[in-house]
C-alpha atoms as a PDB file:
ATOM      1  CA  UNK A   1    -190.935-101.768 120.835  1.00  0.00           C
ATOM      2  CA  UNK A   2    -192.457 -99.879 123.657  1.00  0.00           C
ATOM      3  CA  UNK A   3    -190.202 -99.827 127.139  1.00  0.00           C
ATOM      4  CA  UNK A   4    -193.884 -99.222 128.952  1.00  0.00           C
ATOM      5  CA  UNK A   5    -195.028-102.971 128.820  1.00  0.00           C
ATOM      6  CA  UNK A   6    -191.489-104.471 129.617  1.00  0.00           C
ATOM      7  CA  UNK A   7    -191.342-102.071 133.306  1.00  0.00           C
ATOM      8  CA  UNK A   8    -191.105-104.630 136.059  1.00  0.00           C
ATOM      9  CA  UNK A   9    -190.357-107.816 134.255  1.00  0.00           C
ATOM     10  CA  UNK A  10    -187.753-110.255 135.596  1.00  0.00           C
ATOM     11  CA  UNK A  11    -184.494-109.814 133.063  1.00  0.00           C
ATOM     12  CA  UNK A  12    -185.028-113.284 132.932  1.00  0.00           C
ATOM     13  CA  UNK A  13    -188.011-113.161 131.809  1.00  0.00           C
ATOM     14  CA  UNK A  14    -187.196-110.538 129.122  1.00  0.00           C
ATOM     15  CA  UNK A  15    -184.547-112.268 127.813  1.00  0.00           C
ATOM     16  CA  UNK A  16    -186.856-115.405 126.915  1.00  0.00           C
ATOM     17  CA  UNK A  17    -189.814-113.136 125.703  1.00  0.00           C
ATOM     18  CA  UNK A  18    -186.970-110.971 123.610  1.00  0.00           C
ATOM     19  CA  UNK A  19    -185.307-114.229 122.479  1.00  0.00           C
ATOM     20  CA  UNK A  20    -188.930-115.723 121.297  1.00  0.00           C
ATOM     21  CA  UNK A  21    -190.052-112.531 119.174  1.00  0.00           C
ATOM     22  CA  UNK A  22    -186.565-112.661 117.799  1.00  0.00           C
ATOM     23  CA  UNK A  23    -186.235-116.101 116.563  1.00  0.00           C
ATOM     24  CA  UNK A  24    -190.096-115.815 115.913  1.00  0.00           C
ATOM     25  CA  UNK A  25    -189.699-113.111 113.174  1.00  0.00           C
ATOM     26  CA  UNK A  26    -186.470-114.574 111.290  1.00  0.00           C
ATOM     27  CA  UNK A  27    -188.246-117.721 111.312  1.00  0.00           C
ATOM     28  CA  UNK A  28    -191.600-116.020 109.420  1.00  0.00           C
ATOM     29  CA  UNK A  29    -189.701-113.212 107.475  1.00  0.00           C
ATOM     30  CA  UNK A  30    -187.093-116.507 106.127  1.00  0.00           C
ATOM     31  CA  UNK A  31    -190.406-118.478 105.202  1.00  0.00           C
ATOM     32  CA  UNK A  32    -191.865-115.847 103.108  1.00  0.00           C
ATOM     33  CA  UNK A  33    -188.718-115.035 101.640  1.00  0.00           C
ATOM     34  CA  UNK A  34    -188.344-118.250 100.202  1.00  0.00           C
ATOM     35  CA  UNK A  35    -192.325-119.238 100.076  1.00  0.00           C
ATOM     36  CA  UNK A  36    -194.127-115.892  99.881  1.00  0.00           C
ATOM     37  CA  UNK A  37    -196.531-117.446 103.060  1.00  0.00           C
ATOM     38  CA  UNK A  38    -196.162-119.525 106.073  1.00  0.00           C
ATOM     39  CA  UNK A  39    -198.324-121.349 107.922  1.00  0.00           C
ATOM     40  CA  UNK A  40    -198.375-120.632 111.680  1.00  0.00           C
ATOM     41  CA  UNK A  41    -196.180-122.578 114.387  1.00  0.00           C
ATOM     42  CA  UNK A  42    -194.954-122.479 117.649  1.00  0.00           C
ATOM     43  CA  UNK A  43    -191.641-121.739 119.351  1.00  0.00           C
ATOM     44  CA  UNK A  44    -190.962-123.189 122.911  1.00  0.00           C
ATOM     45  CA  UNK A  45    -188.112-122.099 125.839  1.00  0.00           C
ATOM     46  CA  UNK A  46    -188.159-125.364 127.306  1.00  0.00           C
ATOM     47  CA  UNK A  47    -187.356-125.379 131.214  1.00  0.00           C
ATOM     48  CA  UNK A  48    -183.368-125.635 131.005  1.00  0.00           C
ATOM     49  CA  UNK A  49    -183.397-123.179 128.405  1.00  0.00           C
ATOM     50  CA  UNK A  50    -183.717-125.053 124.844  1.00  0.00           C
ATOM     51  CA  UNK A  51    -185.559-123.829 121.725  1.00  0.00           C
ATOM     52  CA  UNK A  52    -188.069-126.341 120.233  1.00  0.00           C
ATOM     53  CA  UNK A  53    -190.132-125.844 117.174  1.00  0.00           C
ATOM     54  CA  UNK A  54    -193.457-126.741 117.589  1.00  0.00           C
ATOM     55  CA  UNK A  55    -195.744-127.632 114.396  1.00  0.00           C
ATOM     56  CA  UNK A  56    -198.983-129.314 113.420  1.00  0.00           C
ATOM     57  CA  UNK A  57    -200.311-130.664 110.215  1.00  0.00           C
ATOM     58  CA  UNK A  58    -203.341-129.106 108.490  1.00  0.00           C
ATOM     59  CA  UNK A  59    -206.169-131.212 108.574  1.00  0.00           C
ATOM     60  CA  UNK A  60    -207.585-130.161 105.557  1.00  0.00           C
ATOM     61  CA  UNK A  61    -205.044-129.966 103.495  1.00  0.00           C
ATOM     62  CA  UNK A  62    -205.675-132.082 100.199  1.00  0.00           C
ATOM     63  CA  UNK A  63    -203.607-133.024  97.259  1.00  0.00           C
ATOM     64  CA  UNK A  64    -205.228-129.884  95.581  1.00  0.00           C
ATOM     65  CA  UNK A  65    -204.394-127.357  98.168  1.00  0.00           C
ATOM     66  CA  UNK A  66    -201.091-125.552  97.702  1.00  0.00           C
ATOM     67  CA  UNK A  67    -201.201-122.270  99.415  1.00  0.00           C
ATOM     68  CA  UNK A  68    -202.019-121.352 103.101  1.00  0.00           C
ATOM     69  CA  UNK A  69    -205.321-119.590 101.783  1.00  0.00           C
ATOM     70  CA  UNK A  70    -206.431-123.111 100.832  1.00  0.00           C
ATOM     71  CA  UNK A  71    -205.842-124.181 104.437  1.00  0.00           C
ATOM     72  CA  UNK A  72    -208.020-124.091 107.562  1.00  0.00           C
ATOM     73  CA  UNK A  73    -205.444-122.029 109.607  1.00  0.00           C
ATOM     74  CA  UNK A  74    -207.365-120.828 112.732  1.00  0.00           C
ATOM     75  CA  UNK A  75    -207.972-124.718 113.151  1.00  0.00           C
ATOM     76  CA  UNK A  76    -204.014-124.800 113.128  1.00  0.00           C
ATOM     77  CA  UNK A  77    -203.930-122.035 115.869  1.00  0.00           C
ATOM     78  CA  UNK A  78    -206.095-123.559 117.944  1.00  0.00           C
ATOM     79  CA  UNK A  79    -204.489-127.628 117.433  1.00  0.00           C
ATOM     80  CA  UNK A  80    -200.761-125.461 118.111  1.00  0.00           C
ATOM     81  CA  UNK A  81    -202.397-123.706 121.560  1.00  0.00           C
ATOM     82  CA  UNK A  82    -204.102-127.683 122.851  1.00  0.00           C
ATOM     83  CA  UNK A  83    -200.698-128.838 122.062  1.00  0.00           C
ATOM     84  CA  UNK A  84    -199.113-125.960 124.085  1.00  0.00           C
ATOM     85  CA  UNK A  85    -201.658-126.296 126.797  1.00  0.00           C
ATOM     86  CA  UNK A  86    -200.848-130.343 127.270  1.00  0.00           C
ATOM     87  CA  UNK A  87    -197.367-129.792 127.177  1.00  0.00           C
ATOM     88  CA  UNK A  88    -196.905-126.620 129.169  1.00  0.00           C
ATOM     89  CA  UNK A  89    -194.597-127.875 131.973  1.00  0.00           C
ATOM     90  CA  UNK A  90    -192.196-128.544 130.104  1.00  0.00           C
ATOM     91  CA  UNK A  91    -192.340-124.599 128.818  1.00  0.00           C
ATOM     92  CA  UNK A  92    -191.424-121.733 130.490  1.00  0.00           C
ATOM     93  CA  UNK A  93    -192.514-119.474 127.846  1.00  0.00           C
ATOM     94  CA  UNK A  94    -194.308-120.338 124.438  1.00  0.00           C
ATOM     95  CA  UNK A  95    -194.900-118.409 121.052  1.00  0.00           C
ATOM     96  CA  UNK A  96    -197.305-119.002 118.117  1.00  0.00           C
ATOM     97  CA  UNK A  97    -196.242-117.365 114.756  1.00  0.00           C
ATOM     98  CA  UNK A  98    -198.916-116.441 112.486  1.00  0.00           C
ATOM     99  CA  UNK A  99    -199.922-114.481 109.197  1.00  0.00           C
ATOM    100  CA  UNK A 100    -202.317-111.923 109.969  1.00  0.00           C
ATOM    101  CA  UNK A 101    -203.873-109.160 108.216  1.00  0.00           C
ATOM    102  CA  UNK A 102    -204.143-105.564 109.677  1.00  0.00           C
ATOM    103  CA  UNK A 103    -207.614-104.208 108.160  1.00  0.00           C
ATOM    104  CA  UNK A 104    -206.815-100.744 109.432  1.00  0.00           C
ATOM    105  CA  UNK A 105    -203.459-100.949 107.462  1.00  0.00           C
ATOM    106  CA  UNK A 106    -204.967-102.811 104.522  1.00  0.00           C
ATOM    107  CA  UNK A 107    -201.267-104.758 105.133  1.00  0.00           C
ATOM    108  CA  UNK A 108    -200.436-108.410 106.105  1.00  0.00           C
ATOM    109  CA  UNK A 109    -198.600-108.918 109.276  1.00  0.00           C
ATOM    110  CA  UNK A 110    -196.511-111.482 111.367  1.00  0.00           C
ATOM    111  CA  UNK A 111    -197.625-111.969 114.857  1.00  0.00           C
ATOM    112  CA  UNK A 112    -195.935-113.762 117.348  1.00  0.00           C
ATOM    113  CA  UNK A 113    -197.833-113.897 120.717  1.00  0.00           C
ATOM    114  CA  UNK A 114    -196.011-114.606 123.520  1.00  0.00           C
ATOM    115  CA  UNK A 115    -197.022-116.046 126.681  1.00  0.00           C
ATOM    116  CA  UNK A 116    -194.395-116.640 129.722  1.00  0.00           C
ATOM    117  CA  UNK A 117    -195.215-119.183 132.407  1.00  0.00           C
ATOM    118  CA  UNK A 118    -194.550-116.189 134.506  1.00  0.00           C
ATOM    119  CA  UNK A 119    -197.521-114.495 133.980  1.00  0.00           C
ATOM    120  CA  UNK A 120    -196.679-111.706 131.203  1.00  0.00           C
ATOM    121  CA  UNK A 121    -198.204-112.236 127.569  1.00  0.00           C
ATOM    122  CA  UNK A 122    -198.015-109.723 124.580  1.00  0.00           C
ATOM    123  CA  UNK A 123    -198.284-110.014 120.943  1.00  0.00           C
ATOM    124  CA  UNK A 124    -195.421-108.023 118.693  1.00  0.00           C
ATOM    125  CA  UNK A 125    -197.453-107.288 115.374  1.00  0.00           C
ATOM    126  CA  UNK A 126    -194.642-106.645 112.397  1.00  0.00           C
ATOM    127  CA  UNK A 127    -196.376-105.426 108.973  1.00  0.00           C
ATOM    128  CA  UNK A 128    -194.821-106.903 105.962  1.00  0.00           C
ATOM    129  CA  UNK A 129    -194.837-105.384 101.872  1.00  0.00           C
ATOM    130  CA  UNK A 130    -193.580-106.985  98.834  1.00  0.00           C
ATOM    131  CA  UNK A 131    -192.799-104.629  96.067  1.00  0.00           C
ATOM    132  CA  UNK A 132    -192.898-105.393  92.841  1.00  0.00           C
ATOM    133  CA  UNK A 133    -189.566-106.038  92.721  1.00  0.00           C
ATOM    134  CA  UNK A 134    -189.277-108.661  94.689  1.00  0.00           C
ATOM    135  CA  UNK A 135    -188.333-106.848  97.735  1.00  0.00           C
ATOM    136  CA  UNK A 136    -189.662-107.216 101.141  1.00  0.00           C
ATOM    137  CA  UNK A 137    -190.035-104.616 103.799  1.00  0.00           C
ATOM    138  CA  UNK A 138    -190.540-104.992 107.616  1.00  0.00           C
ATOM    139  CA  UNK A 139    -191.428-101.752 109.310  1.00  0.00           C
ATOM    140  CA  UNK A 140    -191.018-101.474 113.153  1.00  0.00           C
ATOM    141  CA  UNK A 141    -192.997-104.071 115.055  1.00  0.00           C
ATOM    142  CA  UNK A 142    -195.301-102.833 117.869  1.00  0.00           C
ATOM    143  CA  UNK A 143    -196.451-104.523 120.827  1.00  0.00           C
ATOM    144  CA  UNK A 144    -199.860-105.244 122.319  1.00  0.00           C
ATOM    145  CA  UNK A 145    -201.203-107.112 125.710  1.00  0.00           C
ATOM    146  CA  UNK A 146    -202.091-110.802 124.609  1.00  0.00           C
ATOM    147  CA  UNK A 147    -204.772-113.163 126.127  1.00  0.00           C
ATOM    148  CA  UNK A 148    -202.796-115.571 128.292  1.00  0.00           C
ATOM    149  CA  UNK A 149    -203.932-118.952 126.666  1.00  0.00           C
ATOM    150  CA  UNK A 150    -201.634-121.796 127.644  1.00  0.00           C
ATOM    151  CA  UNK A 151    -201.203-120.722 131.428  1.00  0.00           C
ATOM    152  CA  UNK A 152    -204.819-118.586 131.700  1.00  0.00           C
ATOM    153  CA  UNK A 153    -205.049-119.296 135.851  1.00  0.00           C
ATOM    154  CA  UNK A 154    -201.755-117.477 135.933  1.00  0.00           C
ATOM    155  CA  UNK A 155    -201.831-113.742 137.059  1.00  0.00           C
ATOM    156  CA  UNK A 156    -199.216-111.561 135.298  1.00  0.00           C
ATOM    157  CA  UNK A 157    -196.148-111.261 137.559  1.00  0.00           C
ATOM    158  CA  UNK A 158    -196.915-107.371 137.667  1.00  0.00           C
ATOM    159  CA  UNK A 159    -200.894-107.481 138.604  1.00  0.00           C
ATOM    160  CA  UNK A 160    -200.178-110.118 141.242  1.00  0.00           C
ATOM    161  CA  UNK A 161    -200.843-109.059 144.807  1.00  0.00           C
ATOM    162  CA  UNK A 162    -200.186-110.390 148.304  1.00  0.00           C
ATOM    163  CA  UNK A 163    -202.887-112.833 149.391  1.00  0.00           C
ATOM    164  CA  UNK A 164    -205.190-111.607 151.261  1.00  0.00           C
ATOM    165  CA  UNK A 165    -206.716-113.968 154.594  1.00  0.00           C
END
């Protein structure tokens, strides 16, 4: 990951952003080891410190529908970020896990986007193969700024100036 975007940042809140996108990815890359696919959810750092998983039900899910194709999942994304929103302080930092695809890398990807009650939100994007083996592969993840969501009145820690009268 890129040192650039971390430059500033409270160690504290590094060490919950670094302990989301941790968790984050073993969580996905553990899912489609056993499934092939997950379905996106959300890890919390609750305010003394706890992880939480944080997961809502597809609403269209039927009796037919088996795989996460079959599933409305940006209508998951958006139920996990009201939930996020409602509950925020409780949080003092929040990630949603999703399955993305990279059309540039004709690959699939996890994301986990991060958002701190700090200020700070980025997005590490990890591509993901499977061979034909049976293997998966998890190249490097890189970073990117994220669109604060659940705290979007809060200015990023680093862009935030003295008040001016």
């Amino acid at each position: 990951m890129s040192a650039s975007w971390r430059d500033g940042i409270p160690s504290e809140v590094l060490a919950d952003i670094d302990t989301l996108f941790g968790t984050g990815l073993g969580v996905a890359q553990e899912q489609l080891a056993d499934h092939g696919a997950f379905l996106p959810a959300a890890l919390v750092t609750t305010r003394d410190g706890g992880l939480r998983l944080v997961v809502v039900s597809p609403d269209d899910l039927d009796a037919e529908a088996t795989e996460a194709d079959e599933v409305n999942v940006d209508g998951m994304i958006e139920d996990l970020y009201a939930t996020l929103r409602q509950e925020r302080g409780d949080f003092r930092a929040v990630a949603v896990i999703s399955d993305i695809f990279l059309p540039e890398e004709d690959a699939d990807a996890i994301q986990i986007a991060v958002e701190h009650s700090s200020g700070v939100a980025v997005s590490a994007i990890q591509p993901y193969h499977h061979d034909d083996d049976g293997k998966w592969s998890y190249p490097d993840p890189f970073v990117d700024p994220q669109e604060r969501l659940v705290w979007p009145d809060q200015e990023p820690a680093e862009e935030a100036g003295p008040a001016e009268g």
